[in-house]
Protein backbone atom coordinates (compact mmCIF):
# COMPACT_ATOMS: atom_id res chain seq x y z
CA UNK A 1 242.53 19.69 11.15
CA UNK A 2 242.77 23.47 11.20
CA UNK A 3 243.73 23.54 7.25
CA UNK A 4 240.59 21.86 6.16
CA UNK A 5 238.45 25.30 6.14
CA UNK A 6 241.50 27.14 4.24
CA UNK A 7 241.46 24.20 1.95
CA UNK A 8 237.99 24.56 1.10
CA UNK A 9 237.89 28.12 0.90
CA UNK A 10 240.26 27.85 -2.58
CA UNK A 11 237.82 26.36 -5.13
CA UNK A 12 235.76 29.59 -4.28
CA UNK A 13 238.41 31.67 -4.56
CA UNK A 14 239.52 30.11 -7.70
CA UNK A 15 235.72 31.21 -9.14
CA UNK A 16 236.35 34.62 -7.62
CA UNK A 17 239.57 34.96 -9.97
CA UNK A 18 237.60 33.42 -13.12
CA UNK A 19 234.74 36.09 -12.35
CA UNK A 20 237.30 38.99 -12.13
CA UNK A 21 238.52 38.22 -15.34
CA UNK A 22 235.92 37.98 -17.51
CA UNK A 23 234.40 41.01 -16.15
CA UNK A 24 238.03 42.96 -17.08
CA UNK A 25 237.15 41.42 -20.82
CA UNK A 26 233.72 42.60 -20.72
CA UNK A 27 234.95 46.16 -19.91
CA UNK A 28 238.18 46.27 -22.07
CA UNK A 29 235.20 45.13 -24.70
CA UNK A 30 232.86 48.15 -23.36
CA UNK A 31 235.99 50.71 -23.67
CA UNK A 32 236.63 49.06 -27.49
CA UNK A 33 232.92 49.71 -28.45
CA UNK A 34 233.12 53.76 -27.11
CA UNK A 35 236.48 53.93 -29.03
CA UNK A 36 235.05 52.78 -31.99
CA UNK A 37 234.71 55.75 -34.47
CA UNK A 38 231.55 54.68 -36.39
CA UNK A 39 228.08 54.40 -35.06
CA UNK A 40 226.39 56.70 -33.35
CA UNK A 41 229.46 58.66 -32.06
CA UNK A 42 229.50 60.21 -35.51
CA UNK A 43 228.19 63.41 -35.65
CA UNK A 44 227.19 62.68 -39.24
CA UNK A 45 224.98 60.20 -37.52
CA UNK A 46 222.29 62.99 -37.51
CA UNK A 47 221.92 62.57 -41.52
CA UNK A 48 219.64 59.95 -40.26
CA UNK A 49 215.76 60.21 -39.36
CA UNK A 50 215.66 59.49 -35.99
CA UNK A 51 212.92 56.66 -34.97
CA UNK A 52 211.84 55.67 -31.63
CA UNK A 53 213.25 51.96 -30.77
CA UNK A 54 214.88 51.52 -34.12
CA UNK A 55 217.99 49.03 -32.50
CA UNK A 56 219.24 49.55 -36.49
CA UNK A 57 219.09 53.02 -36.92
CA UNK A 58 223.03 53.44 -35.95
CA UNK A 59 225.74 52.59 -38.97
CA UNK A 60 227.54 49.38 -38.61
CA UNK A 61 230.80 49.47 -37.70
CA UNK A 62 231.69 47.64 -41.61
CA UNK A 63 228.53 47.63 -43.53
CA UNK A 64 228.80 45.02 -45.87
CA UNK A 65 225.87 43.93 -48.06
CA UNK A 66 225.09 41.25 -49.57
CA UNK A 67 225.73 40.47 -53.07
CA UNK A 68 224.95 37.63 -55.31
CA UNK A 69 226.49 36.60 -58.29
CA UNK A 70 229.08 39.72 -59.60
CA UNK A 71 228.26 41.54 -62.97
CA UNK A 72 229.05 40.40 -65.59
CA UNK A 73 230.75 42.44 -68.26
CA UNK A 74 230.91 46.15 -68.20
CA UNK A 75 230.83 46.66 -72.26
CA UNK A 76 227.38 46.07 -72.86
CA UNK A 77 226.64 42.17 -72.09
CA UNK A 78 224.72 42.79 -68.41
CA UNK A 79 223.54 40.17 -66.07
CA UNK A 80 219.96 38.90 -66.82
CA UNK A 81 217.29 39.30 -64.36
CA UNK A 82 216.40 37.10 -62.02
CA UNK A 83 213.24 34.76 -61.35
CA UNK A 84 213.25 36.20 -58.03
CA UNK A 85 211.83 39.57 -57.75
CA UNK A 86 212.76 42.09 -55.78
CA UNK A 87 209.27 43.30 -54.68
CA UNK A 88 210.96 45.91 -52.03
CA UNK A 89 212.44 48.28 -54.35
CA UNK A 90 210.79 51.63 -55.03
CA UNK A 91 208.68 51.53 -51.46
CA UNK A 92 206.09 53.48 -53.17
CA UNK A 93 207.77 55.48 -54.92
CA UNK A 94 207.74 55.82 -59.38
CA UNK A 95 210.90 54.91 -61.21
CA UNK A 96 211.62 56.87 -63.99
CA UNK A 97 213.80 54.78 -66.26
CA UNK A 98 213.00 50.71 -67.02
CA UNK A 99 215.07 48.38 -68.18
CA UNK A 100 215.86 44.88 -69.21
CA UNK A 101 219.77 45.12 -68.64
CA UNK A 102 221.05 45.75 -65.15
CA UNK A 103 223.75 48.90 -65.05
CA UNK A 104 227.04 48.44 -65.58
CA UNK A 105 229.63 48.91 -62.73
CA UNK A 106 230.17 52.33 -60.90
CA UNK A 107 233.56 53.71 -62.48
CA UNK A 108 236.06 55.23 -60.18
CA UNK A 109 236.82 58.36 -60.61
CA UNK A 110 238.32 61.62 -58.59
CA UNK A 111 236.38 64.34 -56.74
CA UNK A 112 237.16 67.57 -57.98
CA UNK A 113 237.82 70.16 -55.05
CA UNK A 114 234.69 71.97 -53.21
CA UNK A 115 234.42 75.25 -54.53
CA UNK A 116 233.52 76.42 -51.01
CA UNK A 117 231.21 76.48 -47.76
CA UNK A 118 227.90 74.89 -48.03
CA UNK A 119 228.09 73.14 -51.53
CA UNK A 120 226.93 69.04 -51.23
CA UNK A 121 228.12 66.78 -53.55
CA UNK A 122 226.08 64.51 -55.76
CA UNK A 123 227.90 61.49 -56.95
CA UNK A 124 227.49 60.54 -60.53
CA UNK A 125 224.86 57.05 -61.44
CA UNK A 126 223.86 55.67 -64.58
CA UNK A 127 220.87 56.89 -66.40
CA UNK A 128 219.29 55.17 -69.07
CA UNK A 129 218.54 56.00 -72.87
CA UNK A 130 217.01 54.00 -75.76
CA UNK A 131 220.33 53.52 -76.92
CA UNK A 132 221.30 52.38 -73.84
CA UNK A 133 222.80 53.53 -70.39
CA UNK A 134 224.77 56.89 -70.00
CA UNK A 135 227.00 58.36 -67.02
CA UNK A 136 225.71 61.63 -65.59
CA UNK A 137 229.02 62.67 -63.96
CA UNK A 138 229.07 64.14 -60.24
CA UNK A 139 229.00 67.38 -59.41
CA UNK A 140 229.50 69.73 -56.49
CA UNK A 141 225.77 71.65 -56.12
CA UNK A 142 225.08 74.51 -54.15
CA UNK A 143 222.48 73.29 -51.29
CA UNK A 144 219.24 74.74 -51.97
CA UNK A 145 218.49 75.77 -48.22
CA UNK A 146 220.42 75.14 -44.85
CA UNK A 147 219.97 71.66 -43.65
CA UNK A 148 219.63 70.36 -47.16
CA UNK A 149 220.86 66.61 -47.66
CA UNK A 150 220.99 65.08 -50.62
CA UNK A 151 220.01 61.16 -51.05
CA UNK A 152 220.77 59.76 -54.54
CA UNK A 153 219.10 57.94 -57.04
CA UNK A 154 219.19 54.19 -57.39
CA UNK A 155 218.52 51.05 -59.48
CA UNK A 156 216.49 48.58 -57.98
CA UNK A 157 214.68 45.24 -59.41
CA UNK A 158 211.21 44.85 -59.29
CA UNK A 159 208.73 42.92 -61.48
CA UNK A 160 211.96 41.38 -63.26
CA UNK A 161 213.07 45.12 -64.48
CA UNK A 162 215.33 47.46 -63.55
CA UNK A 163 213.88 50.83 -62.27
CA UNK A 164 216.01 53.66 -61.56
CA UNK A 165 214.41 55.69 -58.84
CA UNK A 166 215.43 59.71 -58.70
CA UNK A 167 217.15 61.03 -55.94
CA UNK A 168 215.90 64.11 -53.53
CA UNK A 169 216.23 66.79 -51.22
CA UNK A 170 215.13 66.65 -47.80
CA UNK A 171 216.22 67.17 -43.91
CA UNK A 172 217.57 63.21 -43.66
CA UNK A 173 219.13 60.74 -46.48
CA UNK A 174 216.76 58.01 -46.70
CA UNK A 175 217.60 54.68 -49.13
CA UNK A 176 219.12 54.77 -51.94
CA UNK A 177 219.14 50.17 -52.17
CA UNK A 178 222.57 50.36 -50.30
CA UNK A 179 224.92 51.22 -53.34
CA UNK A 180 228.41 52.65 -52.27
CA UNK A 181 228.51 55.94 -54.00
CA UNK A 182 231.30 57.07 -52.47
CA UNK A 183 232.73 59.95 -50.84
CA UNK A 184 230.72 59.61 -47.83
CA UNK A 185 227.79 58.11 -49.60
CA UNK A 186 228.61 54.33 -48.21
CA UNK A 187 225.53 52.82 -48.77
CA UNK A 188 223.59 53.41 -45.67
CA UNK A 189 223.38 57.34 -44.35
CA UNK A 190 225.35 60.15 -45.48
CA UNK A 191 229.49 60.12 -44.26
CA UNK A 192 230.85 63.07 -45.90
CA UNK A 193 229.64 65.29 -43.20
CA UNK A 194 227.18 67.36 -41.53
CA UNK A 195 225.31 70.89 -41.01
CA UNK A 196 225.84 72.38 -37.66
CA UNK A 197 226.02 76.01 -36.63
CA UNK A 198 224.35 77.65 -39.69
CA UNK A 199 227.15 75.71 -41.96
CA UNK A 200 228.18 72.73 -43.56
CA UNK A 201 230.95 70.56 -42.03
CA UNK A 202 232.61 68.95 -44.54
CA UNK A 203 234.58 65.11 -43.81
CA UNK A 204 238.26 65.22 -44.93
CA UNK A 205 238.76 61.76 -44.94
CA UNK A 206 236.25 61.26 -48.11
CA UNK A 207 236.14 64.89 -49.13
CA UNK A 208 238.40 67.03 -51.70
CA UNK A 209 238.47 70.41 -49.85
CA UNK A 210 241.09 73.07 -49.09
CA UNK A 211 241.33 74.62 -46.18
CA UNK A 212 241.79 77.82 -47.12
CA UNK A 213 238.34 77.98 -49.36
CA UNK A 214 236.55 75.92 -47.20
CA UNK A 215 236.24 76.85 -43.14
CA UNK A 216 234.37 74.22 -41.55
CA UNK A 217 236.20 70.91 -41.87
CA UNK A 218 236.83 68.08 -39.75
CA UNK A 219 238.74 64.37 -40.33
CA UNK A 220 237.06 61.12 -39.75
CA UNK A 221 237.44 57.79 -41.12
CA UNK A 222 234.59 55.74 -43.00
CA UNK A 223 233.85 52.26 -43.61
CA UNK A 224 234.69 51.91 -46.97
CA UNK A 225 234.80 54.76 -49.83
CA UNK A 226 234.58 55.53 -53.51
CA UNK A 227 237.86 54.77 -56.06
CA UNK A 228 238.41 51.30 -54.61
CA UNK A 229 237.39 48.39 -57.66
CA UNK A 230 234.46 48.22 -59.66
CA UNK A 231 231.35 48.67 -57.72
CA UNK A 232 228.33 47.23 -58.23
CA UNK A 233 225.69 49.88 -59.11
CA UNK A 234 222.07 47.49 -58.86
CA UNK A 235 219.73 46.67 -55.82
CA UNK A 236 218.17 43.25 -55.82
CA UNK A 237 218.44 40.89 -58.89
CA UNK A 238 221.17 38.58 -60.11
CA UNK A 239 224.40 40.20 -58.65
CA UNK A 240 222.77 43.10 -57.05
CA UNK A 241 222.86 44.03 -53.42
CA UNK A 242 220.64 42.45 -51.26
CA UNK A 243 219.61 45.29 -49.25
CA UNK A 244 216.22 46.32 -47.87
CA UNK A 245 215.44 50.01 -46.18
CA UNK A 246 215.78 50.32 -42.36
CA UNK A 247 213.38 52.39 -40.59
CA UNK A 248 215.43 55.22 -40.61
CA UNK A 249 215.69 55.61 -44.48
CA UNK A 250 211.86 55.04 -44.57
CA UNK A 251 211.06 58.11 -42.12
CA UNK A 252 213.09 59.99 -44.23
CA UNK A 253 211.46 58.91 -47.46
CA UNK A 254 207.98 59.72 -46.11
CA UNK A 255 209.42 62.69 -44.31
CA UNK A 256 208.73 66.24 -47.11
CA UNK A 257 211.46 66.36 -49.34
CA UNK A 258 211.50 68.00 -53.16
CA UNK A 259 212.80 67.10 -56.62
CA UNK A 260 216.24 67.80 -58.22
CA UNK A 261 216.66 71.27 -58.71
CA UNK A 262 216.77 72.47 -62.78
CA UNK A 263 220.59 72.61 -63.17
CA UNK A 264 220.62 68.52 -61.52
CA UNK A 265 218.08 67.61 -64.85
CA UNK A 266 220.40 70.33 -67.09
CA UNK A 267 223.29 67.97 -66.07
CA UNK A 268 221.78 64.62 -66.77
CA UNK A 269 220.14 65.71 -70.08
CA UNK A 270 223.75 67.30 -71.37
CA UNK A 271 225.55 63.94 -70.31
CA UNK A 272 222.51 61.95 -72.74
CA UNK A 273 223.31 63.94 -75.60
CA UNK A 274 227.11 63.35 -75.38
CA UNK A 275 227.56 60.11 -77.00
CA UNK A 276 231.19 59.71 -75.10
CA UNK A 277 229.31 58.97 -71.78
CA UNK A 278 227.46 55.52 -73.56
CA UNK A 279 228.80 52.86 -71.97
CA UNK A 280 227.98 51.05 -75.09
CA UNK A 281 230.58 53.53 -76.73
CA UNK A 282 233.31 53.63 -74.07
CA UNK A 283 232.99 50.27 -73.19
CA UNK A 284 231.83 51.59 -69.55
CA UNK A 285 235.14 54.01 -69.42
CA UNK A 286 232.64 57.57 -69.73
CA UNK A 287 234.64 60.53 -71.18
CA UNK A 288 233.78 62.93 -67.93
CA UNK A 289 232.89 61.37 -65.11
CA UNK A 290 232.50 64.69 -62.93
CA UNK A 291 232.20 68.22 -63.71
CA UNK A 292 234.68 70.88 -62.17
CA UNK A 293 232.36 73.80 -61.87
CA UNK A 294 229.60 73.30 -59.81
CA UNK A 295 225.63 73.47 -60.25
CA UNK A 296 223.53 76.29 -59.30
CA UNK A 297 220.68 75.99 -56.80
CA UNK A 298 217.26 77.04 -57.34
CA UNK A 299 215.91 79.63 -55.52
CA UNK A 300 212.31 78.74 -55.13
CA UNK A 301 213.08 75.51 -53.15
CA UNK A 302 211.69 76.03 -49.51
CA UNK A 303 212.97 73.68 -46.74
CA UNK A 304 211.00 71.93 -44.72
CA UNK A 305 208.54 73.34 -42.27
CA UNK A 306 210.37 71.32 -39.37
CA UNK A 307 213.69 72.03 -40.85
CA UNK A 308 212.74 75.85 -41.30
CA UNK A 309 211.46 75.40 -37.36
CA UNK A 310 214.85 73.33 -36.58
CA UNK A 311 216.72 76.41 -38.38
CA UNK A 312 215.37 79.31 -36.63
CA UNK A 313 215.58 77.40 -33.00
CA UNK A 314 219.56 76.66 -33.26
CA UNK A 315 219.75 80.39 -34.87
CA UNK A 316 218.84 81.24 -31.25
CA UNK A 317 220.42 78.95 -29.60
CA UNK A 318 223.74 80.50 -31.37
CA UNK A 319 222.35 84.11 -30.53
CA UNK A 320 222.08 83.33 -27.30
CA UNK A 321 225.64 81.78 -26.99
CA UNK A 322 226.91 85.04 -28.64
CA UNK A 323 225.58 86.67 -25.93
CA UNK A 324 226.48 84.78 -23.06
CA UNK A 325 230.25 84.89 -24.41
CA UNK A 326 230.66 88.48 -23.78
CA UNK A 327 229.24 88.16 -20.49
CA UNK A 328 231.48 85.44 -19.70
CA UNK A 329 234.47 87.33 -20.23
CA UNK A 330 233.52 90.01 -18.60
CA UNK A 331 233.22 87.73 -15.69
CA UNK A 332 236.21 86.43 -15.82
CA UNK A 333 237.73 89.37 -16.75
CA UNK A 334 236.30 90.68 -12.73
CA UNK A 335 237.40 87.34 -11.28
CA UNK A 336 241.20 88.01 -12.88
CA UNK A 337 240.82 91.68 -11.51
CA UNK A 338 239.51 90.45 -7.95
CA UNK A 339 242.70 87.86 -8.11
CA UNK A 340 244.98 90.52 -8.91
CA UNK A 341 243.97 93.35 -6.87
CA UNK A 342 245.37 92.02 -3.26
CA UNK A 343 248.79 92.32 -5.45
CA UNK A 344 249.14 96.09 -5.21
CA UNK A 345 248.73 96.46 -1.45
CA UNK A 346 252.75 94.02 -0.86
CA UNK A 347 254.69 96.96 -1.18
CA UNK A 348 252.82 98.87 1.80
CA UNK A 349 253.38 95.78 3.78
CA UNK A 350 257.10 96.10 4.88
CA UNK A 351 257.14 99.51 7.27
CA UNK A 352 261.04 99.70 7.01
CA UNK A 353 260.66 101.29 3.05
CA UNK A 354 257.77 104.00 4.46
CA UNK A 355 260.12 106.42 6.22
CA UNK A 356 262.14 106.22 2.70
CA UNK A 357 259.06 106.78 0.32
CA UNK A 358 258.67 110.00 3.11
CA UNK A 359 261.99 111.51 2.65
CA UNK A 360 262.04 110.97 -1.08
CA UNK A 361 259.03 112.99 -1.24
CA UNK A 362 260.23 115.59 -0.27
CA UNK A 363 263.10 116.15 -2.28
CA UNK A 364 261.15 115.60 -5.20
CA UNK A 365 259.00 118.21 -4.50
CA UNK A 366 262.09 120.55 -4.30
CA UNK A 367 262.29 120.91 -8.08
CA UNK A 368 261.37 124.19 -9.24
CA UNK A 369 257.83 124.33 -10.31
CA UNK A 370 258.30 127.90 -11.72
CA UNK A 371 260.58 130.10 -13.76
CA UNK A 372 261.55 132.15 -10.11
CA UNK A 373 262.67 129.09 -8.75
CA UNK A 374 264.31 127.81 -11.53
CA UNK A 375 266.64 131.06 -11.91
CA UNK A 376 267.24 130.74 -7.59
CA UNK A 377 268.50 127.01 -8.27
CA UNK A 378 270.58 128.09 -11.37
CA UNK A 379 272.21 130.78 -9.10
CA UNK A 380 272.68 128.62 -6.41
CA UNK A 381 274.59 126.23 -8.97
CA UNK A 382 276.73 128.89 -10.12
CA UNK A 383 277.61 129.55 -6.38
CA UNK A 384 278.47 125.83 -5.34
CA UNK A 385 281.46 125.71 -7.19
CA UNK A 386 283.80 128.89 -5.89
CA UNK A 387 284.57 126.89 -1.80
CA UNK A 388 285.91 124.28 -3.96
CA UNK A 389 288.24 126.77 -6.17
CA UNK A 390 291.32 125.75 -3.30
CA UNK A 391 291.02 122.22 -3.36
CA UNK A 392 291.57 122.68 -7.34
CA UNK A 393 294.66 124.93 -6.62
CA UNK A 394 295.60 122.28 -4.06
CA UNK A 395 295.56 119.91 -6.58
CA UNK A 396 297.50 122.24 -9.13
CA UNK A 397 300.57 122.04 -6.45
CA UNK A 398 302.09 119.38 -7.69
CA UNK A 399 302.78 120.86 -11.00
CA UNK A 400 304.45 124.00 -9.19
CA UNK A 401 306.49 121.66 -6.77
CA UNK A 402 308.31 120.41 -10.49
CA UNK A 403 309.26 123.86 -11.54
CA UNK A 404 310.32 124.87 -8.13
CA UNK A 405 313.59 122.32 -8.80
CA UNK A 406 314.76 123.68 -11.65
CA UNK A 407 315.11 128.02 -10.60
CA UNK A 408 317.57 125.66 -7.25
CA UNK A 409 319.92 124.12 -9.65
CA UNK A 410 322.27 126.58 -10.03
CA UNK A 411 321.97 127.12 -5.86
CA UNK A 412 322.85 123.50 -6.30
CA UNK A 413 325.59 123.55 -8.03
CA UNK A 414 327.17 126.27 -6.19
CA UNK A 415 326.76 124.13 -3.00
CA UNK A 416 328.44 121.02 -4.93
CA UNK A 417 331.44 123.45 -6.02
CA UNK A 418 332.14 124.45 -2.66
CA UNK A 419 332.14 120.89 -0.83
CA UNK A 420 334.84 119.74 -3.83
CA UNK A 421 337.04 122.68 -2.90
CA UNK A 422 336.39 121.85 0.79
CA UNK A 423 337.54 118.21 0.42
CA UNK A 424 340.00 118.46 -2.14
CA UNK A 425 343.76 120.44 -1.20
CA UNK A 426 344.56 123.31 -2.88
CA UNK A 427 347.10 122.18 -5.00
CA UNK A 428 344.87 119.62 -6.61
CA UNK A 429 342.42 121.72 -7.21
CA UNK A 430 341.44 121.68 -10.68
CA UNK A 431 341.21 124.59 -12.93
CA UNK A 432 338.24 126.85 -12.67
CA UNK A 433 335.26 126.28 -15.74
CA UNK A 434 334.56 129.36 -17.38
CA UNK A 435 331.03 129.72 -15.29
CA UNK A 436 333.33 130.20 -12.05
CA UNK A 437 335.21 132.72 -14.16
CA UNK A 438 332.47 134.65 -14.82
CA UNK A 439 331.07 133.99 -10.69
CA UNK A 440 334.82 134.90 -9.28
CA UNK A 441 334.55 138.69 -10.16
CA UNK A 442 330.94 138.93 -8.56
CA UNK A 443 332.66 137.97 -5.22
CA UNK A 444 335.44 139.73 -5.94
CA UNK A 445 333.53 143.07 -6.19
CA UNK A 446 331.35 141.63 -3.04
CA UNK A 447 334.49 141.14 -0.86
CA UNK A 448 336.09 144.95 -0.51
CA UNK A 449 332.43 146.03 0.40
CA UNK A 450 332.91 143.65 3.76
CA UNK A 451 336.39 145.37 3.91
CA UNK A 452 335.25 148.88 4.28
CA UNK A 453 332.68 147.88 6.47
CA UNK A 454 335.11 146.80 9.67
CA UNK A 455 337.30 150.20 9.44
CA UNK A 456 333.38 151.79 10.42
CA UNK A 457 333.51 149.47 13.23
């Protein structure tokens, strides 16, 4: 009976288990979401206007747009229009090219390098001519004022035409029908990087830059990018992209922005005189489909009055940092100093080494501070040596103690003659050598002086 309660306590602890589960999903999700690096965690997120409760404002992790049928050929035979208009294209604003042929494909192409710090680039589109459409190749241009984004021009259907729509200058990129571009220009928002600090900070990842011309970089992958098949180059219509603006692009659009600058319509106009950028002529294959040096900015473009405003308040903000970072180290400089200053005072701790730091004292202030006392320690130098002149002499004895042998040698030998004649009898004595010739008249002449001497006695 006493297992019953345990027995009905499992199916709730079998929920309890379920529950703990899916809530470790739900946050493994959560930490998947943060990781992610598109959306809002972009910092080139703030290319785009921001709008109060716009849940679509942020970049989809893959933004994919719709597309109907594909294009048809590139060498001149274009999709026809479609019954269905696109009525959304243009928002207001006046298309400056018409046409009864939708573009042909975006080519692919490479990005020539950045020629330095705070030069946007402005991917290439088709323009249009009587004698048909016409490749204005990309080009690096210098921004006209700091903040400056660029949002291209597009082709959108409308009243069953194409309308190409002119791209502009302005604090946010606003719509341009959700054509990929490339390098950074994805179709929604602006990839390729971002102004921040006075500069521009240029996206590696979609971006042709060196390092060592330009300063501000950073690396961060994109959805998708330019070089990668044929692209379609159309909003709306039969095999267009079905693509309306979000709020964001239509805050920027009614946000101010200006024109292309001169050298933008000196690049377009150049490419419609060249007859090698006809896609009639190339068969969609232009002969330059970017320029390598880059476009000059006008100088009579003003930003914004809330960029200008936007400008001068992080201009502050970055004065005031400069500021503050002195001060900072200075502080921490006194906090280092602070730490290190109870580090001097260990050697006075231990009172065995005092009595020593007294007595070497002094002897060092025994040296001879003037020429007087140099010439008394000199003296005294000269001085020192002479007690220790017999200990030298001592230790020159040795020396003398090996001569003093060889003057007793012939004492020796004298002493070594007389023990032979001592042990050895006269008859065996041997004959004398001639030195004992030469000694026997000595003693000879030696002996009658001890004779006269006992008669005196």
């Amino acid at each position: 009976m006493s297992y019953l309660p345990r027995l009905g306590q499992l199916p709730l602890l079998a929920l309890a288990m379920l529950l703990s589960v899916a809530g470790c999903k739900s946050n493994e999700d959560q930490v998947a979401a943060s990781a992610n690096p598109s959306g809002a965690s972009d910092p080139a997120s703030a290319n785009l206007a921001p709008v109060a409760s716009d849940s679509g404002n942020a970049t989809p992790a893959a933004y994919r747009p719709q597309q109907s049928s594909p294009a048809s050929n590139p060498g001149g035979n274009y999709a026809q229009p479609s019954d269905r208009p696109y009525e959304d294209s243009g928002y207001g604003e006046q298309p400056v090219y018409t046409s009864d042929q939708s573009p042909p494909p975006l080519p692919n192409y490479d990005q020539p390098q950045a020629p330095g710090d705070d030069y946007l680039w402005t991917p290439g589109y088709w323009a249009y001519a009587p004698e048909g459409y016409y490749w204005v190749p990309g080009a690096w241009t210098e921004a006209p004022y700091e903040g400056a984004l660029w949002t291209p021009g597009y082709w959108g259907y409308r009243q069953h035409h194409y309308q190409f729509y002119r791209g502009y200058w302005g604090q946010y990129v606003g719509f341009y029908g959700g054509v990929d571009y490339g390098f950074g220009y994805v179709g929604y928002g602006y990839q390729g990087g971002y102004w921040g600090g006075g500069h521009f900070n240029y996206n590696r990842s979609v971006n042709n830059v060196d390092v060592r011309v330009v300063n501000n970089v950073y690396n961060r992958s994109v959805s998708s990018g330019g070089g990668a098949g044929a692209r379609v180059s159309f909003n709306g219509g039969s095999g267009g992209i079905q693509v309306q603006a979000r709020p964001a692009e239509l805050a920027a659009l009614r946000a101010p922005h200006t024109a292309p600058m001169g050298a933008q319509l000196q690049n377009e106009r150049a490419a419609g005189a060249n007859r090698a950028q006809f896609a009639s002529v190339t068969q969609g294959h232009p002969g330059s489909l970017a320029v390598s040096q880059p476009l000059t900015a006008d100088r009579n473009v003003r930003a914004p009055a809330a960029l200008q405003a936007h400008n001068r308040e992080a201009a502050q903000i970055e004065q005031r940092q400069a500021i503050q970072q002195p001060q900072q180290r200075q502080a921490t400089a006194q906090q280092e100093q602070r730490q290190a200053a109870p580090q001097p005072q260990q050697p006075q701790r231990p009172a065995i080494q005092q009595p020593q730091q007294r007595q070497a004292v002094p002897q060092q202030e025994q040296r001879p501070a003037t020429p007087q006392q140099h010439q008394a320690v000199q003296e005294q130098r000269r001085a020192a040596p002479q007690p220790q002149q017999p200990q030298r002499q001592a230790v020159q004895e040795p020396p003398q103690r090996r001569v003093a042998p060889q003057e007793s040698q012939p004492q020796r030998q004298a002493q070594q003659q007389q023990q032979q004649r001592q042990a050895v009898p006269p008859q065996q004595q041997r004959p004398a050598t001639p030195q004992q010739h030469q000694a026997a008249p000595e003693q000879r002449q030696a002996a009658p002086q001890h004779a006269e001497e006992h008669p005196k006695k």
